[in-house]
PDB file of N, CA and C in Angstrom:
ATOM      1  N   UNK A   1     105.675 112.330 130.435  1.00  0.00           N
ATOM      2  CA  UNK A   1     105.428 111.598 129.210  1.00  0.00           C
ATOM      3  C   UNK A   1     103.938 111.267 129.129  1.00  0.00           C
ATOM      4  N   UNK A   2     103.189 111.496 128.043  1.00  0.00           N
ATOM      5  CA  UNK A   2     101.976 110.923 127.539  1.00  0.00           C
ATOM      6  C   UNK A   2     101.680 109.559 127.780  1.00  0.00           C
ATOM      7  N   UNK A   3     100.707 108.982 128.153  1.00  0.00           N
ATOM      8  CA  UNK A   3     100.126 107.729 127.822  1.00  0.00           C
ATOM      9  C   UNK A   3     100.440 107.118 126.338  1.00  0.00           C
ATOM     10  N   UNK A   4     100.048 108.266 125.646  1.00  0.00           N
ATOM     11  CA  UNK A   4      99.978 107.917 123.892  1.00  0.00           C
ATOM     12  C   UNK A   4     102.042 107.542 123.550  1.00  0.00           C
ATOM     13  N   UNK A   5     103.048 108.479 124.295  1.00  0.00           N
ATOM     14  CA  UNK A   5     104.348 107.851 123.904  1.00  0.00           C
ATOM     15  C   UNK A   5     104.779 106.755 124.843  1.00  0.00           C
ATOM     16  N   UNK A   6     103.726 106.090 125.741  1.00  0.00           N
ATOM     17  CA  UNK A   6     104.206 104.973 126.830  1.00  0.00           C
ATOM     18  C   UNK A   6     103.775 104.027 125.685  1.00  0.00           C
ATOM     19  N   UNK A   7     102.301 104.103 125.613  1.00  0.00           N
ATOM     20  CA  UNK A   7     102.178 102.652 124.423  1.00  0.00           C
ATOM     21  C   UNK A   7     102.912 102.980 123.050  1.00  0.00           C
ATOM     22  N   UNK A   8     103.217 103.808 122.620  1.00  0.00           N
ATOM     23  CA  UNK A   8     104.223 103.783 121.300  1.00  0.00           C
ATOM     24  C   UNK A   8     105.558 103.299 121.406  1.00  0.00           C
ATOM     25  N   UNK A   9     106.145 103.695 122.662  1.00  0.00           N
ATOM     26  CA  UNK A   9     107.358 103.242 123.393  1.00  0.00           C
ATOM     27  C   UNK A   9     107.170 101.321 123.437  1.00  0.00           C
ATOM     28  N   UNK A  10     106.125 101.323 124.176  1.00  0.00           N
ATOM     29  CA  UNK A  10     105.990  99.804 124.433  1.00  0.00           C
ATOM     30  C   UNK A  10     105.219  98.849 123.111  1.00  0.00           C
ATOM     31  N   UNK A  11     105.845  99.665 121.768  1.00  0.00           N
ATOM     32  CA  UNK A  11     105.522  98.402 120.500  1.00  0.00           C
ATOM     33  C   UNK A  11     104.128  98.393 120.309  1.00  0.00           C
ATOM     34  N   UNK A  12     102.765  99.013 120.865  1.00  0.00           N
ATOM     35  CA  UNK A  12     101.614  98.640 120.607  1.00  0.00           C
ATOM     36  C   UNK A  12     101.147  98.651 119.348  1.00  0.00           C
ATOM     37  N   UNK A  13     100.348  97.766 118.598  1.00  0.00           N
ATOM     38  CA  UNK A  13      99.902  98.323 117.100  1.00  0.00           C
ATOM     39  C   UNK A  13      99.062  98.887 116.497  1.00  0.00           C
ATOM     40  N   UNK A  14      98.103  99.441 117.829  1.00  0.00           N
ATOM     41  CA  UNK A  14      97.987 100.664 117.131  1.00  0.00           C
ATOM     42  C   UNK A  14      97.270 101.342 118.803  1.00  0.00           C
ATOM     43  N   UNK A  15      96.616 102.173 118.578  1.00  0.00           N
ATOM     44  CA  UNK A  15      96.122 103.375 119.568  1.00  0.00           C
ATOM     45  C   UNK A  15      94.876 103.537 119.609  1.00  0.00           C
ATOM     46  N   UNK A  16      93.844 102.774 120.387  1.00  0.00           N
ATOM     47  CA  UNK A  16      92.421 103.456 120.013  1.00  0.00           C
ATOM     48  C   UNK A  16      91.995 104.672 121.316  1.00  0.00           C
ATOM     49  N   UNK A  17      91.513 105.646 120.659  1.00  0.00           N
ATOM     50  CA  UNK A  17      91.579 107.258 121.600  1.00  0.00           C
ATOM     51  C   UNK A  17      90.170 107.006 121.497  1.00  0.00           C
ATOM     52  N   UNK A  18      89.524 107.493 122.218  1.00  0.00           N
ATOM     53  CA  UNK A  18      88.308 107.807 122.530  1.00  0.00           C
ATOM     54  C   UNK A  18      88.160 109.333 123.544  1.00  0.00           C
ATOM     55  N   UNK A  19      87.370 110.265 122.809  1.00  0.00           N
ATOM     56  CA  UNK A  19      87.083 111.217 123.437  1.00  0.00           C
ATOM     57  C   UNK A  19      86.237 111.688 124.563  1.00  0.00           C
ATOM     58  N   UNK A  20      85.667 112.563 125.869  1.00  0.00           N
ATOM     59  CA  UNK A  20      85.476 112.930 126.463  1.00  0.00           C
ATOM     60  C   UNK A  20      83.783 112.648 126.070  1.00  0.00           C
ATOM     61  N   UNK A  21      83.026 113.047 125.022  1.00  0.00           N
ATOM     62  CA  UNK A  21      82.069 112.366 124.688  1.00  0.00           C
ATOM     63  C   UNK A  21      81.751 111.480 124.378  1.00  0.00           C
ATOM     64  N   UNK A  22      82.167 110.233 124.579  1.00  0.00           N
ATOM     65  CA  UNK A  22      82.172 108.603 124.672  1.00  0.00           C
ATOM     66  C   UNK A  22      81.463 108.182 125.930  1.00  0.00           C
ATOM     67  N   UNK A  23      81.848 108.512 126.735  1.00  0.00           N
ATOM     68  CA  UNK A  23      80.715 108.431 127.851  1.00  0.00           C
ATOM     69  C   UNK A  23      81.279 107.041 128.611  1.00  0.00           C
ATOM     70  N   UNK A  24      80.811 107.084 129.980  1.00  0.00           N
ATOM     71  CA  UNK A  24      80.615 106.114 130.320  1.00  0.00           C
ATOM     72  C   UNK A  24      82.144 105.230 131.282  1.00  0.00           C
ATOM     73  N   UNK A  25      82.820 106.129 130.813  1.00  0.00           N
ATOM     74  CA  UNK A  25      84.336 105.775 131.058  1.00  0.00           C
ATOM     75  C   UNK A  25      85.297 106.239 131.717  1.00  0.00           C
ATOM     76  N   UNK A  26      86.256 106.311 131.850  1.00  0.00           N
ATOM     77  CA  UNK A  26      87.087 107.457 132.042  1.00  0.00           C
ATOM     78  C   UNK A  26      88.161 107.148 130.922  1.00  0.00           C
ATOM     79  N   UNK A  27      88.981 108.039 129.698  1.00  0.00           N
ATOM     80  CA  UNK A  27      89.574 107.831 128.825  1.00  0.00           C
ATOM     81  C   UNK A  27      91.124 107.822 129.287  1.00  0.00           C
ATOM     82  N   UNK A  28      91.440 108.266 130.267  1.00  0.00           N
ATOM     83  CA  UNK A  28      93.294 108.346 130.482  1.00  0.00           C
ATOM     84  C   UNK A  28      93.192 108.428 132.374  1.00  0.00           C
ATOM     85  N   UNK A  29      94.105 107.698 132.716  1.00  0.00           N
ATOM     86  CA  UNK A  29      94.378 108.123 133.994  1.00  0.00           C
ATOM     87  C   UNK A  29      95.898 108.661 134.208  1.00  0.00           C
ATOM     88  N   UNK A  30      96.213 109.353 133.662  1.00  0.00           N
ATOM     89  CA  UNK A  30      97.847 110.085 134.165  1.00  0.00           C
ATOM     90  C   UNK A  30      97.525 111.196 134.803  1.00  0.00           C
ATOM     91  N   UNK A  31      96.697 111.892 134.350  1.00  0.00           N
ATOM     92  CA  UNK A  31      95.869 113.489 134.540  1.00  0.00           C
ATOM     93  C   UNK A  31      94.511 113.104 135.375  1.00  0.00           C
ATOM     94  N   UNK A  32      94.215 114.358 136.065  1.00  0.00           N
ATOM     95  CA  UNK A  32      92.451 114.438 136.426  1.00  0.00           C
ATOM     96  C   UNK A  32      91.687 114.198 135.422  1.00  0.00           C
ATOM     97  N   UNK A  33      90.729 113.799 136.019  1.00  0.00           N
ATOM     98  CA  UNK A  33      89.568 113.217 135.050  1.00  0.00           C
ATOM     99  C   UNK A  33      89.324 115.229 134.042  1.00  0.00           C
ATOM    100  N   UNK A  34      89.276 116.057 134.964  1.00  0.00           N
ATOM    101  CA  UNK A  34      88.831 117.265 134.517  1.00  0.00           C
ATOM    102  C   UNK A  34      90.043 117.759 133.269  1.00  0.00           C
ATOM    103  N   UNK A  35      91.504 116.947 133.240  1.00  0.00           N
ATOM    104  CA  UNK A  35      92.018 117.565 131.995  1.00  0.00           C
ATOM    105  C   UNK A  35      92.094 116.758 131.123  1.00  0.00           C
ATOM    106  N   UNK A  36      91.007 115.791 131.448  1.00  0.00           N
ATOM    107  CA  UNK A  36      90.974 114.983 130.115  1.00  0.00           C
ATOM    108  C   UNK A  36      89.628 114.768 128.867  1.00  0.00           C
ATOM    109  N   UNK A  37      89.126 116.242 129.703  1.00  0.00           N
ATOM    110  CA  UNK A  37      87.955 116.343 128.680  1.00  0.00           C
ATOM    111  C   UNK A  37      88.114 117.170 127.058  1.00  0.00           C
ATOM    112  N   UNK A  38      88.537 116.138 126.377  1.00  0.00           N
ATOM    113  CA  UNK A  38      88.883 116.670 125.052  1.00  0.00           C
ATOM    114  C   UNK A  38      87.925 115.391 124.082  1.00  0.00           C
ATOM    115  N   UNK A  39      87.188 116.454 123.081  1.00  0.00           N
ATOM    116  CA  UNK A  39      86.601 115.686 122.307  1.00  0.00           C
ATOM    117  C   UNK A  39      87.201 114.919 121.610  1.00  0.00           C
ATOM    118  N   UNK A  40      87.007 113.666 120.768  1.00  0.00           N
ATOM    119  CA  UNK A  40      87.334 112.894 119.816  1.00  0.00           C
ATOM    120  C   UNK A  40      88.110 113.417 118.951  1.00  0.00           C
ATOM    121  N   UNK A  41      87.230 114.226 118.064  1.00  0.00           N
ATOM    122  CA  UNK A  41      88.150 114.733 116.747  1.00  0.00           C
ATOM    123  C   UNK A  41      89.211 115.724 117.085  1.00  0.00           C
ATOM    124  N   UNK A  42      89.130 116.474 118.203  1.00  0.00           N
ATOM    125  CA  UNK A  42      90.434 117.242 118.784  1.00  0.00           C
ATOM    126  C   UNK A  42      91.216 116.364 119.342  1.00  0.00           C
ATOM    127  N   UNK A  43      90.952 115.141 119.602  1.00  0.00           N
ATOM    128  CA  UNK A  43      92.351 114.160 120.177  1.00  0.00           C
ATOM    129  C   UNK A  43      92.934 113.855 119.477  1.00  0.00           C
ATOM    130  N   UNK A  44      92.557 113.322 118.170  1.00  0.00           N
ATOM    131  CA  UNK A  44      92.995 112.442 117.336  1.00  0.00           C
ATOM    132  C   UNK A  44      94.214 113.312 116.581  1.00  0.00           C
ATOM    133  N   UNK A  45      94.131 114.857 116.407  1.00  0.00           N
ATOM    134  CA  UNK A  45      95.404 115.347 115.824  1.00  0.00           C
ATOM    135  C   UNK A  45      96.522 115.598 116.291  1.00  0.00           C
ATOM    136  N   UNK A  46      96.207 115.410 117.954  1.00  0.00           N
ATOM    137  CA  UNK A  46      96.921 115.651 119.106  1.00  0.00           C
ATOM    138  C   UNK A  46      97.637 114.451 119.503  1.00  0.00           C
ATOM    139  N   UNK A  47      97.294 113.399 119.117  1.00  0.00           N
ATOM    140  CA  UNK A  47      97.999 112.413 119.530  1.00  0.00           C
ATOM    141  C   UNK A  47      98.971 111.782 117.860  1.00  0.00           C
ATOM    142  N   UNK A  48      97.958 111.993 116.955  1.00  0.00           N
ATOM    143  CA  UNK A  48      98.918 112.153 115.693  1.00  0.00           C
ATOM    144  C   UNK A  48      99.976 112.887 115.890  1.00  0.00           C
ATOM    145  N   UNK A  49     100.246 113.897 116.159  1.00  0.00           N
ATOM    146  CA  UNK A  49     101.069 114.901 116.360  1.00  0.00           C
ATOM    147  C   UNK A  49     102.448 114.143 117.157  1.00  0.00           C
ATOM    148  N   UNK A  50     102.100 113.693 118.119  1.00  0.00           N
ATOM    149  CA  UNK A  50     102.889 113.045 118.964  1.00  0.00           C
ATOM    150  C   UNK A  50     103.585 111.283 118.984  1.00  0.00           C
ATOM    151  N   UNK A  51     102.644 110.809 117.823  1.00  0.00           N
ATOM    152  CA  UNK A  51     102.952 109.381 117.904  1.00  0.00           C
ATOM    153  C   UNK A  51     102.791 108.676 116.669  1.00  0.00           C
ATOM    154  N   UNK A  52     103.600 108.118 115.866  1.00  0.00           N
ATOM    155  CA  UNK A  52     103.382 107.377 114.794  1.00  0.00           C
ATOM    156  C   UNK A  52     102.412 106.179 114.162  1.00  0.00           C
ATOM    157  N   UNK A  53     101.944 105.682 115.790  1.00  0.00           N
ATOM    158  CA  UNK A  53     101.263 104.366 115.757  1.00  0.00           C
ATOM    159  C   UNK A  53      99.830 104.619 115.118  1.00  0.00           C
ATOM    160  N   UNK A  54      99.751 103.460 114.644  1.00  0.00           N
ATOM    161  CA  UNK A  54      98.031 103.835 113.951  1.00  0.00           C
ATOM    162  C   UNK A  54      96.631 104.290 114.711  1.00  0.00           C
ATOM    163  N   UNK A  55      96.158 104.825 114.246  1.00  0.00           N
ATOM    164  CA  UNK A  55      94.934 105.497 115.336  1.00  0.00           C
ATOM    165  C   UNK A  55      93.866 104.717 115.493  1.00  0.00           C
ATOM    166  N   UNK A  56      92.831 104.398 116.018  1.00  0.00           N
ATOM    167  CA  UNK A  56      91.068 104.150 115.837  1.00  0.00           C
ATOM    168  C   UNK A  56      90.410 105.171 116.767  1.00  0.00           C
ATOM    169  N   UNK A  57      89.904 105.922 116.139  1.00  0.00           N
ATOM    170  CA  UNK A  57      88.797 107.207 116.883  1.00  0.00           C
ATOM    171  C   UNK A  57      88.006 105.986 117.403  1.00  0.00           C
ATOM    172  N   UNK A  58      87.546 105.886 118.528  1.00  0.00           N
ATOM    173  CA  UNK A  58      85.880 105.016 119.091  1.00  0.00           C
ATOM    174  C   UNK A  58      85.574 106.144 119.745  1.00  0.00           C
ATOM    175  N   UNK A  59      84.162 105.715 119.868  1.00  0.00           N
ATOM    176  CA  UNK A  59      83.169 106.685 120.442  1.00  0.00           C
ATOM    177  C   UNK A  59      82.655 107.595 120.267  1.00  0.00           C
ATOM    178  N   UNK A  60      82.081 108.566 121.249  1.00  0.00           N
ATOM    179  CA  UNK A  60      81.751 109.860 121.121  1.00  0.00           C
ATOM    180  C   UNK A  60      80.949 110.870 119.522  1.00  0.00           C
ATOM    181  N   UNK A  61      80.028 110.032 118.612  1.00  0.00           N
ATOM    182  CA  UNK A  61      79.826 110.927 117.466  1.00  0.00           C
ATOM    183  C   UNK A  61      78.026 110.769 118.205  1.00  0.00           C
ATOM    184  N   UNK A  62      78.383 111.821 118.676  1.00  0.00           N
ATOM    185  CA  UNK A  62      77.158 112.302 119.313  1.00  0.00           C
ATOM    186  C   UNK A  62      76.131 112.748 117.834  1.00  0.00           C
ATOM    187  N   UNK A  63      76.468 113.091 116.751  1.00  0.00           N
ATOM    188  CA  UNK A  63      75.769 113.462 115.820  1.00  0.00           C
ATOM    189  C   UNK A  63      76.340 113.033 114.528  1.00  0.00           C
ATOM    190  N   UNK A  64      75.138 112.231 113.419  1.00  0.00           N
ATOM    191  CA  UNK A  64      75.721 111.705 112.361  1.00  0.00           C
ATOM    192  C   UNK A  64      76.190 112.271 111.305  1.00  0.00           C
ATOM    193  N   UNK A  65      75.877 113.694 111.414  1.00  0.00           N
ATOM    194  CA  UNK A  65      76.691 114.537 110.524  1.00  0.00           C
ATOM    195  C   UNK A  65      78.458 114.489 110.731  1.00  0.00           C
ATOM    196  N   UNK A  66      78.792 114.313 112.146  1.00  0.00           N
ATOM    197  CA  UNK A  66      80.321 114.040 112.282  1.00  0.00           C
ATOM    198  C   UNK A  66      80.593 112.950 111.633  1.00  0.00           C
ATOM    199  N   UNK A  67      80.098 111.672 111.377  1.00  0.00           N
ATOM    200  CA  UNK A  67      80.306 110.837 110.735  1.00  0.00           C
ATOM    201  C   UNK A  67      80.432 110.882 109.095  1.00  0.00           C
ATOM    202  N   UNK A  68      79.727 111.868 108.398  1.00  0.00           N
ATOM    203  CA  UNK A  68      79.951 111.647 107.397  1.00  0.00           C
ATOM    204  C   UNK A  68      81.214 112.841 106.701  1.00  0.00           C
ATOM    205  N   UNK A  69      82.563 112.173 106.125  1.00  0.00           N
ATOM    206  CA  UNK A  69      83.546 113.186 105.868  1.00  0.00           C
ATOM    207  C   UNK A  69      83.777 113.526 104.338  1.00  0.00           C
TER     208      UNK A  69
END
């Protein structure tokens, strides 16, 4: 089971993901640090995919062009 369906399981209100370029951190411990290098905007559909709870992308916009949609 995912991290992302443990806190959906356990009622959380919402999910903040932070990607592999956030820095500074480590983002999940279920897995090696090495399979958890997935950028931001590739997490966020991946865990949509899997979980209903509301999202917050933090981190990782290494460039302000990602910011603007």
């Amino acid at each position: 089971m995912t991290a992302n369906r443990i806190l959906a399981r356990a009622g959380v209100d919402c999910i903040v993901a932070s990607g592999a370029e956030a820095g500074g951190h480590r983002g999940a411990f279920l897995r090696s640090p090495e399979e958890c290098l997935v950028g931001t905007f590739a997490l966020i559909p991946k865990i949509a995919d899997q979980v209903r709870a509301p999202l917050i992308a933090a981190g990782g916009r290494e460039r302000c062009r990602l910011m603007i949609w």
